[in-house]
Each structure stands twice: as C-alpha cells, then as structure tokens.
Protein backbone atom coordinates (compact mmCIF):
# COMPACT_ATOMS: atom_id res chain seq x y z
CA UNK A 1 -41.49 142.64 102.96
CA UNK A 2 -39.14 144.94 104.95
CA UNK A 3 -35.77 143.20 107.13
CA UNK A 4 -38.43 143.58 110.49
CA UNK A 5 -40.80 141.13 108.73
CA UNK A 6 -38.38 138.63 107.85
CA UNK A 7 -36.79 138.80 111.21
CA UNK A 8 -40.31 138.26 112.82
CA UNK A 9 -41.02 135.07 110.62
CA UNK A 10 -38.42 133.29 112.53
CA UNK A 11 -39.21 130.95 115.23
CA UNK A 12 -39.05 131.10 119.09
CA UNK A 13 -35.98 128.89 119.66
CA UNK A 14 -37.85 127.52 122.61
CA UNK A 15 -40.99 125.04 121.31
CA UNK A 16 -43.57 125.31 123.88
CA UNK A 17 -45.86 122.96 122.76
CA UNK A 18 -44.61 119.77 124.00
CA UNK A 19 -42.37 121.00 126.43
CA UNK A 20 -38.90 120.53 125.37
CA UNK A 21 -36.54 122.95 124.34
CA UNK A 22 -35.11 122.32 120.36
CA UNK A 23 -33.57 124.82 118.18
CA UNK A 24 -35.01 125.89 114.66
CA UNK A 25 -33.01 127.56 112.12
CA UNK A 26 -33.01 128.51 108.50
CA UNK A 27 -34.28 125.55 106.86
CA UNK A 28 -37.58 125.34 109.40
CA UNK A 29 -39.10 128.59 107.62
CA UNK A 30 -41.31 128.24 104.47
CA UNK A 31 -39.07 128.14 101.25
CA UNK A 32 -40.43 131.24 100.15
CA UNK A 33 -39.15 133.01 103.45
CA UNK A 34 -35.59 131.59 102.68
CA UNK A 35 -35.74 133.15 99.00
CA UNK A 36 -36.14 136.57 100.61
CA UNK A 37 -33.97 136.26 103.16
CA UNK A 38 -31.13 135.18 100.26
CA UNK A 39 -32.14 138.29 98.03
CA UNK A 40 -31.82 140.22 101.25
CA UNK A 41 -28.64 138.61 101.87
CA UNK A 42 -27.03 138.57 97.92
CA UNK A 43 -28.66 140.86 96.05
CA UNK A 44 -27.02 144.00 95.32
CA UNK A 45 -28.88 146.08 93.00
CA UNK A 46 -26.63 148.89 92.87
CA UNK A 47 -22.89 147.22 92.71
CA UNK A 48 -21.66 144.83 89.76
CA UNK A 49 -19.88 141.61 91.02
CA UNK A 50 -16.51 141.65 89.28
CA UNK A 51 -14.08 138.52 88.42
CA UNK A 52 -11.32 140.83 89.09
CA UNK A 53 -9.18 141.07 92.15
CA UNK A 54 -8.97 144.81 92.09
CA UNK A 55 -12.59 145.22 92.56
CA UNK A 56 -11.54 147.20 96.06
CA UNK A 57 -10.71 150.39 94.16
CA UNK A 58 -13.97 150.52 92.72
CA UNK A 59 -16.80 151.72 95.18
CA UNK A 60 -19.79 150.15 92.86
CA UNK A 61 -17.65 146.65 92.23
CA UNK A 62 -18.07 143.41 95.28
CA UNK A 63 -15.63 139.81 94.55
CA UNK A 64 -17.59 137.66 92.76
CA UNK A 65 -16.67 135.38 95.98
CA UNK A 66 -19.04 133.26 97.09
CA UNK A 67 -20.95 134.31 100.47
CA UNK A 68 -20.00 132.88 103.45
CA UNK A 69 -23.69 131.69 103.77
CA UNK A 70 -23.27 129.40 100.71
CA UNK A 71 -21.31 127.01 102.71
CA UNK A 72 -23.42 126.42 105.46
CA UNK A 73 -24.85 123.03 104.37
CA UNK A 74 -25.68 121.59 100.76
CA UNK A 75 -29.22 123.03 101.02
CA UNK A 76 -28.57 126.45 101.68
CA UNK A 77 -25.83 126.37 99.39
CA UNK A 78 -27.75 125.14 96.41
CA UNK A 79 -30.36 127.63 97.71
CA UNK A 80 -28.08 130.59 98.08
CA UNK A 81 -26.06 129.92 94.78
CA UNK A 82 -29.07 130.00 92.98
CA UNK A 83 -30.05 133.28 94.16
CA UNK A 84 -26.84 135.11 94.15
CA UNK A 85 -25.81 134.20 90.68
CA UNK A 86 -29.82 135.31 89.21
CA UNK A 87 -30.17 137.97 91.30
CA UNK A 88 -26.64 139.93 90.32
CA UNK A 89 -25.00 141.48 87.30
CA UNK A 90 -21.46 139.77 87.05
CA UNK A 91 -18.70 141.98 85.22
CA UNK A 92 -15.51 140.58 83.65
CA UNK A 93 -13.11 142.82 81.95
CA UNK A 94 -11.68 140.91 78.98
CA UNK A 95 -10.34 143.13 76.89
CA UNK A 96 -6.50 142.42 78.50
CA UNK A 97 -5.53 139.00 77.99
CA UNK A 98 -4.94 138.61 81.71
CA UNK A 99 -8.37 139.59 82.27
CA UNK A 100 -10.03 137.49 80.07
CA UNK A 101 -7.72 134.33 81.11
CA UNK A 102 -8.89 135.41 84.71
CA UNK A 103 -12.70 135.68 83.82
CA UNK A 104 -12.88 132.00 82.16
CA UNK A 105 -11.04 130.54 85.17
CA UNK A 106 -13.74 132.35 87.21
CA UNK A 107 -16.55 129.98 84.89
CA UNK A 108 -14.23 126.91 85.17
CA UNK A 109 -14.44 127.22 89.14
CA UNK A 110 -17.84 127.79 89.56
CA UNK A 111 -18.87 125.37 87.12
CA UNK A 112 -21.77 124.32 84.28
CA UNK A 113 -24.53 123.96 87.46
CA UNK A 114 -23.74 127.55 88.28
CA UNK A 115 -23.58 129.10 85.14
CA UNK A 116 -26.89 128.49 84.41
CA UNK A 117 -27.86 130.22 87.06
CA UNK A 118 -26.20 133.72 85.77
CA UNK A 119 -28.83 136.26 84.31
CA UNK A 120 -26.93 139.19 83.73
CA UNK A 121 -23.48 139.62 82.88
CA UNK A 122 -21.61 142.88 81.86
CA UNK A 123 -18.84 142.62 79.19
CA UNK A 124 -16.25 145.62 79.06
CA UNK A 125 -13.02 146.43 78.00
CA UNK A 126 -11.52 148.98 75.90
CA UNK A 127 -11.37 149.00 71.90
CA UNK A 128 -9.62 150.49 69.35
CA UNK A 129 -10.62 151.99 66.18
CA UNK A 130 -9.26 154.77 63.23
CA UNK A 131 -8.89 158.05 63.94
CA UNK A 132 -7.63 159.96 60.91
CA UNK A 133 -3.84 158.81 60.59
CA UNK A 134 -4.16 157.95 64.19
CA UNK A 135 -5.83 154.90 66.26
CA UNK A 136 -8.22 156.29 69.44
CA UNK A 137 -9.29 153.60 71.92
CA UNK A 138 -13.48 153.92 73.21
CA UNK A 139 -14.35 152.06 76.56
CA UNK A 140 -17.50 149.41 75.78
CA UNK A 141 -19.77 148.09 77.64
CA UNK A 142 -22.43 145.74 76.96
CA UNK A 143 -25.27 143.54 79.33
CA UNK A 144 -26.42 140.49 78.30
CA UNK A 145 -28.97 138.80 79.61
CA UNK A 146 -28.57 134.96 79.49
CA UNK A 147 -32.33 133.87 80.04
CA UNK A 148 -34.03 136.51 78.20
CA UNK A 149 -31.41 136.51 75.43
CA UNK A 150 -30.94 140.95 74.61
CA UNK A 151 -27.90 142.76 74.72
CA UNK A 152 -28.05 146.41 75.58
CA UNK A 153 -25.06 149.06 75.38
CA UNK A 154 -24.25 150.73 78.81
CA UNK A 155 -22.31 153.58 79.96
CA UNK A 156 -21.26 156.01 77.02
CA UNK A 157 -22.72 153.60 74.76
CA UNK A 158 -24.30 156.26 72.68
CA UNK A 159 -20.92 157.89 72.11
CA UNK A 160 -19.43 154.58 71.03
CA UNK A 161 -21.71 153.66 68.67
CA UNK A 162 -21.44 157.10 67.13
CA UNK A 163 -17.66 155.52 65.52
CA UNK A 164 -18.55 153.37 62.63
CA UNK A 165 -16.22 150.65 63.01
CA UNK A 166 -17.04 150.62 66.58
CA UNK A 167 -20.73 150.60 65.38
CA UNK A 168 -19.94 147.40 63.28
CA UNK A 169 -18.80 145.55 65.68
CA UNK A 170 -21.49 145.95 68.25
CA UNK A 171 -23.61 145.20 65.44
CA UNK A 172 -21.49 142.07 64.37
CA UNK A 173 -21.63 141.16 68.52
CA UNK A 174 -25.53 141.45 68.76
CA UNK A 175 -26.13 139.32 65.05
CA UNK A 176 -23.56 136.82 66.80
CA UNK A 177 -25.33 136.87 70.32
CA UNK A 178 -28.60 136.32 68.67
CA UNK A 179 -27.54 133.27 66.48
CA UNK A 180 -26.37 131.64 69.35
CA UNK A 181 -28.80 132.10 71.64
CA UNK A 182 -31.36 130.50 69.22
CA UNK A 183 -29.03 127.60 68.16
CA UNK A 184 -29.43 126.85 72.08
CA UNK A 185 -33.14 126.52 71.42
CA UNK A 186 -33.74 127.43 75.26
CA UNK A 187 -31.04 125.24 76.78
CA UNK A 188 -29.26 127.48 79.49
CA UNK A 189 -25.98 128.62 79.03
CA UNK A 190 -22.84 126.41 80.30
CA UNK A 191 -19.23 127.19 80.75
CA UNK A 192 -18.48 126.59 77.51
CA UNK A 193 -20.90 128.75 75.77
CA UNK A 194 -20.20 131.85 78.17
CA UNK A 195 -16.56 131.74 77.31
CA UNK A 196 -16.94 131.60 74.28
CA UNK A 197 -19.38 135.44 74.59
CA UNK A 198 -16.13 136.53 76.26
CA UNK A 199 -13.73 135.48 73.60
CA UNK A 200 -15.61 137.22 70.83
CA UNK A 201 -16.04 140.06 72.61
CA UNK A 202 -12.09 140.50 73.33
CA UNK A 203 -11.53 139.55 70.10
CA UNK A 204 -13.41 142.57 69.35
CA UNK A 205 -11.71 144.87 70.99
CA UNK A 206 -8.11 143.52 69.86
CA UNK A 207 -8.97 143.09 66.15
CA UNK A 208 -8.16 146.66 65.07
C-alpha cells in the first residue's frame, strides 16, 4: 500500500450521515491502517538510529529521539513506540567509555516496556589486537537480533575475522550471546539484559 492509499483511507472530516459536522482523526481508522501509517512514519530502512549526539555528521545515522507523533496521546504513543523501536536498527558505539555510559542511559530512559520492543540493534566500536611487536586497532560491527536471537558481522566483518584474536572474540561474543538468549527461555529482553550485551562487547574491545 503506497502513501496515496493510506491518505485515501482517511475519513471525510464532515459526517454526512446524520447531519452534523464531527471531526475524525487517527484513532477512527482500522488498527491495521494505523500500523502502516507508523511504519510509514518510523521506519527507516536505510539509516541506523544512533544513541549518539553526533549522529548529524553521519548521512545514514537519525537521534534515536522519539517522534514527535509518540506524544500525541497514550494510544498513539504506545502504538507508535511499538513500531519505531521493531521496525529500526538502533546503533550504540560503546567501545569509548563515554559512549557506552551514554548508550545505557539511552536504555535507562526509555525503559524495560520499550526495550522489549527493540529487534535489531548494531554494536560497534573499535578493537585492538597484536600486530607483530606492535598493537593495530580493527573497527567491529555486529547485529543482533533480540527476538530471533543471531548475531551477524557487518561492514568489513570478513576482514576482521581474518585476525585470530579478533576471531576469538567474536567467537567468545556469539557462544556468550547464545547462552543468554536461551537462559531467557523466550522472555524478551529488558534494560538490564541489553546492557549487559553492551558491556561485554566493550569489554571486548578494551581487553587487549
């Protein structure tokens, strides 16, 4: 369904049938009109949404803000929430401590409700490991997705996984992701849980 056919669904604002004039909005369409009108809204295929507040050098990287239509009344917010945080992939940096501080305050302020919601989620940052006598830092990047429970390299993840001690710890990540994803035994993931997938990642990417 193309932007035309959504705009068509909505009703006249006058209501001919009895005579009087009322206004209809958002809520009066069928729910599964509102969920494409929120993916038409939120969803942004081709950006990440970062935790960082330098995302404005980056062409491909939105705030991780909330949209403005999220606080339009508890309904639509619950509604639009839902969608934004399924329908995105969320990036946090965490291989600074900065970062990392700034990514968990991000969970903290959007709470356990909302994590839940969170599909994908990018973890990056930049590791170090031996070069010779010398140490050589790789960029990483890995997706996790929080209902289906995989982690995937991205980027120049071939490269990086070409350096054995890099190699080992993507492998010591994934053994680690899947351990806890089936001690959850298909409860969704919380605050807690999440911050603790960015703390092991930044502590891979400090520990050399």
């Amino acid at each position: 369904m193309g932007l035309d056919a959504v705009v068509s669904a909505f009703p006249t604002m006058n209501d001919a049938n009895d005579g009087r004039s009322r206004s209809k909005g958002l809520l009066d369409l069928p729910p599964e009109i509102r969920d494409h009108i929120y993916k038409f809204l939120m969803a942004k295929p081709t950006n990440t949404i970062t935790m960082l507040s330098n995302y404005r050098i980056f062409e491909s990287e939105i705030s991780a803000c909330q949209p403005a239509l999220c606080w339009v009344n508890h309904q639509i917010r619950h509604e639009a929430l839902k969608c934004f945080y399924n329908s995105n992939l969320f990036l946090a940096e965490v291989s600074d401590k900065t970062d990392l501080a700034t990514a968990k305050k991000w969970l903290q302020a959007i709470g356990n409700a909302n994590v839940a919601c969170l599909r994908r989620l990018a973890l990056c940052g930049w590791t170090r490991a031996p070069y010779g006598h010398m140490i050589c830092k790789r960029w990483v990047k890995v997706v996790l997705d929080l209902k289906e429970g995989t982690i995937e390299m991205e980027g120049n993840g071939a490269e990086t996984e070409q350096h054995p001690h890099i190699a080992r710890c993507i492998e010591d990540l994934r053994r680690a992701y899947a351990e806890m994803v089936e001690a959850r035994q298909g409860r969704r993931f919380d605050v807690a849980s999440v911050s603790g997938l960015m703390d092991g990642f930044h502590g891979m990417c400090v520990a050399y």
